[in-house]
C-alpha atoms as a PDB file:
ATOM      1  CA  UNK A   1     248.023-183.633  29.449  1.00  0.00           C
ATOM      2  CA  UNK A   2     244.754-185.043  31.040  1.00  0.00           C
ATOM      3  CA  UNK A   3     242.735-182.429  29.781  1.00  0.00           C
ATOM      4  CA  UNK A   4     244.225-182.912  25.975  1.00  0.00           C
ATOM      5  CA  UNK A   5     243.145-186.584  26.969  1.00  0.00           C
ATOM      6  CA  UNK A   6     239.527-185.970  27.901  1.00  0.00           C
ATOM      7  CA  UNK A   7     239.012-183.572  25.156  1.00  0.00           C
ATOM      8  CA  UNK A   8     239.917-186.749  22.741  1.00  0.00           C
ATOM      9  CA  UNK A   9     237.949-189.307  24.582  1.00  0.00           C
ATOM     10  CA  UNK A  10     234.541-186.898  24.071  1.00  0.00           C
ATOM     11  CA  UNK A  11     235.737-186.430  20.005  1.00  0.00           C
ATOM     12  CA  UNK A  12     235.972-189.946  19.896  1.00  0.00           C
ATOM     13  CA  UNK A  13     232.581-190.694  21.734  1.00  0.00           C
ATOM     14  CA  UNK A  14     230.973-188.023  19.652  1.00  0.00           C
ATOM     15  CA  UNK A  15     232.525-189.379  16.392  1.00  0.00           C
ATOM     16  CA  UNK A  16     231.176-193.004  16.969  1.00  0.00           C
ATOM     17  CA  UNK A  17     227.517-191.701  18.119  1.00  0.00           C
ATOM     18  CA  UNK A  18     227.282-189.611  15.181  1.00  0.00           C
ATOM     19  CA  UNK A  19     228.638-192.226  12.678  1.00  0.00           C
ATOM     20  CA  UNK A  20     225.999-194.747  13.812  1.00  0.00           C
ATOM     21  CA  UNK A  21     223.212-192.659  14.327  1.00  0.00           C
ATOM     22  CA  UNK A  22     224.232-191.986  10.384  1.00  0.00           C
ATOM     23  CA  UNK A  23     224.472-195.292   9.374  1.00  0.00           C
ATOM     24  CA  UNK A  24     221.033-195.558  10.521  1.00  0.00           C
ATOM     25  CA  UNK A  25     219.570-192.777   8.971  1.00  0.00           C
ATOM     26  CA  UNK A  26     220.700-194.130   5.661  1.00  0.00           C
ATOM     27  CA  UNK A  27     219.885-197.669   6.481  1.00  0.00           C
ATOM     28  CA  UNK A  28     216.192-195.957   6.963  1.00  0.00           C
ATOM     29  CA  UNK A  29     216.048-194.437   3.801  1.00  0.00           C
ATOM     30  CA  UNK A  30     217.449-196.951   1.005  1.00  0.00           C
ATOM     31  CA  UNK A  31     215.580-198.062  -1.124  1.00  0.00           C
ATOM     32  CA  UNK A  32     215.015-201.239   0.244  1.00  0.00           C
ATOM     33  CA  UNK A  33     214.506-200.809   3.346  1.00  0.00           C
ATOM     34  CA  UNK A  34     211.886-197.648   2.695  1.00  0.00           C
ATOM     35  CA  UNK A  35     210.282-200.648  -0.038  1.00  0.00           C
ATOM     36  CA  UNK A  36     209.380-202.599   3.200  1.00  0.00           C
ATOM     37  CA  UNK A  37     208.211-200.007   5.006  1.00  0.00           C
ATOM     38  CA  UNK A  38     205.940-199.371   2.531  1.00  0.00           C
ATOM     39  CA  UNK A  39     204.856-202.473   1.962  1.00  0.00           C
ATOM     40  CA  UNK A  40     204.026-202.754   5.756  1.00  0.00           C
ATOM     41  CA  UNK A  41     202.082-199.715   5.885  1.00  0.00           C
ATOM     42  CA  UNK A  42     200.390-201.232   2.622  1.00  0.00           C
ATOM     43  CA  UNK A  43     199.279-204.822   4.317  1.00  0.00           C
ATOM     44  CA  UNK A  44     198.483-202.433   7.563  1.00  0.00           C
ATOM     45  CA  UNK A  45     195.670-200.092   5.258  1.00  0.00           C
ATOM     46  CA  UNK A  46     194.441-203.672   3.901  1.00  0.00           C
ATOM     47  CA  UNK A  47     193.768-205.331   7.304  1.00  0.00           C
ATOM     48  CA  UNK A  48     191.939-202.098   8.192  1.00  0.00           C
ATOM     49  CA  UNK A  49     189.901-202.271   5.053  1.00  0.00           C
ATOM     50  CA  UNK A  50     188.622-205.980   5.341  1.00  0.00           C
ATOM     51  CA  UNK A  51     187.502-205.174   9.003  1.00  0.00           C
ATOM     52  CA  UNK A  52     185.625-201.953   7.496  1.00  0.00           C
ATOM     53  CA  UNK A  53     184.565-204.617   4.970  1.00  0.00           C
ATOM     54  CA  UNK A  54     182.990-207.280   7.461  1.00  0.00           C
ATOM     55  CA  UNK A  55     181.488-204.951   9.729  1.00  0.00           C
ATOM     56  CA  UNK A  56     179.582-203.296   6.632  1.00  0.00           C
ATOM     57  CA  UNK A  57     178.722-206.422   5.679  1.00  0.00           C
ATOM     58  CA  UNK A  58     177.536-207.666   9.197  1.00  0.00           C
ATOM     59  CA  UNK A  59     175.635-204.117   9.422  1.00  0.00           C
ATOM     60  CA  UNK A  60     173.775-205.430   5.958  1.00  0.00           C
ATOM     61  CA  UNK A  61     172.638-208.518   7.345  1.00  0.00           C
ATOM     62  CA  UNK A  62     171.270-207.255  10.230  1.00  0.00           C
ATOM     63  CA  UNK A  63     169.146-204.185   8.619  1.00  0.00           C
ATOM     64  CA  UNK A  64     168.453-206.745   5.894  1.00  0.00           C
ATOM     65  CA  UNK A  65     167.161-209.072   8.307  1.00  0.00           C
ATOM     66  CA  UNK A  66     165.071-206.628  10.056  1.00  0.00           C
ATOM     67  CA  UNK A  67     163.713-205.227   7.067  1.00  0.00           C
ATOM     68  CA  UNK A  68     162.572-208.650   5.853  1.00  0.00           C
ATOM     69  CA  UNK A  69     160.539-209.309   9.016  1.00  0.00           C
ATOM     70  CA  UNK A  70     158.939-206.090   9.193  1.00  0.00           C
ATOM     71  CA  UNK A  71     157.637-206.322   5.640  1.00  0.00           C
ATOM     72  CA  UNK A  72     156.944-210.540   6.198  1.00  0.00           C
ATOM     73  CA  UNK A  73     154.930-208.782   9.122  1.00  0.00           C
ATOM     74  CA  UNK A  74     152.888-206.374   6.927  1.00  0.00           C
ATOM     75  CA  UNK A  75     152.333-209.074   4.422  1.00  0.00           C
ATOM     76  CA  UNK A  76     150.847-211.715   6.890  1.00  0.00           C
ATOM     77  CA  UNK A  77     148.856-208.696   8.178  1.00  0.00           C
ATOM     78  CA  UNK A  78     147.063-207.421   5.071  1.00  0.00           C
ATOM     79  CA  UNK A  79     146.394-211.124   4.095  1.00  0.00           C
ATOM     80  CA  UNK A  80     144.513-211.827   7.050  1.00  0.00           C
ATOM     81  CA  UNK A  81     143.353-208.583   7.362  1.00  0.00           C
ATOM     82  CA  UNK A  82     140.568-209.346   4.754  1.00  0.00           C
ATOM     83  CA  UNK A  83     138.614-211.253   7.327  1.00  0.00           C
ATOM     84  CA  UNK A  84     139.460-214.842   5.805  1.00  0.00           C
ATOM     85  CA  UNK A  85     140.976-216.105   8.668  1.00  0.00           C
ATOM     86  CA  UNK A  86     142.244-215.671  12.021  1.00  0.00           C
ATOM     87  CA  UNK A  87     145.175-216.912  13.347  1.00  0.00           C
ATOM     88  CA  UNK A  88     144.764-220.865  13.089  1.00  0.00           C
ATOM     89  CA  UNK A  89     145.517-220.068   9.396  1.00  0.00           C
ATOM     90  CA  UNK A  90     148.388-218.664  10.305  1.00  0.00           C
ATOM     91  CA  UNK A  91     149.744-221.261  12.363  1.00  0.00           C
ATOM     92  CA  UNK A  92     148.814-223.853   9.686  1.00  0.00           C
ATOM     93  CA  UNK A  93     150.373-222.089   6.774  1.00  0.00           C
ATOM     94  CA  UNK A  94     153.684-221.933   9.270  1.00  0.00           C
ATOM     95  CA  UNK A  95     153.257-225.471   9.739  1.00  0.00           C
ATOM     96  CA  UNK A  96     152.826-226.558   5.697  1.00  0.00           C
ATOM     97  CA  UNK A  97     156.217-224.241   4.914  1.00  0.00           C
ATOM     98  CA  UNK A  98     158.404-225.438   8.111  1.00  0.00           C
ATOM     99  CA  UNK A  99     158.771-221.843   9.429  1.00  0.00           C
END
């Protein structure tokens, strides 16, 4: 008698576990639940792309910036380099823009 007991105690037990562990499985995969999912995975991809997006556009600026002093560099360079002036013309052209 206890055995025929046990035996339907663990069919019970593995009737309930299996039922639930079902009900989640289909839960999972209805349409919308799998809807939200995607539409998590969705706002997810776009976070990852505006980050991608601002550190491009950080990476810009900074190469931009370099690039413009380097050449601002050459420029003042070849203009004095023609023996007009020295560096007090420099310093006063700085001066008349507000650089």
């Amino acid at each position: 008698m206890r055995a025929r007991l046990f035996w339907i105690g663990v069919g019970v037990v593995v009737t309930v576990v299996v039922v639930r562990r079902g009900q989640r499985l289909a839960a999972r995969y209805t349409p919308a639940n799998m809807a939200a999912a995607a539409g998590a995975r969705a706002v997810d991809a776009a976070d990852a792309g505006a980050v991608r997006l601002i550190q491009g556009a950080r990476g810009f600026a900074g190469d931009f910036r370099a690039a413009r002093a380097e050449r601002e560099a050459e420029l003042m360079a070849s203009l004095l380099a023609d023996g007009a002036g020295g560096t007090h013309d420099l310093d006063e052209l700085r001066r008349r823009t507000g650089r």
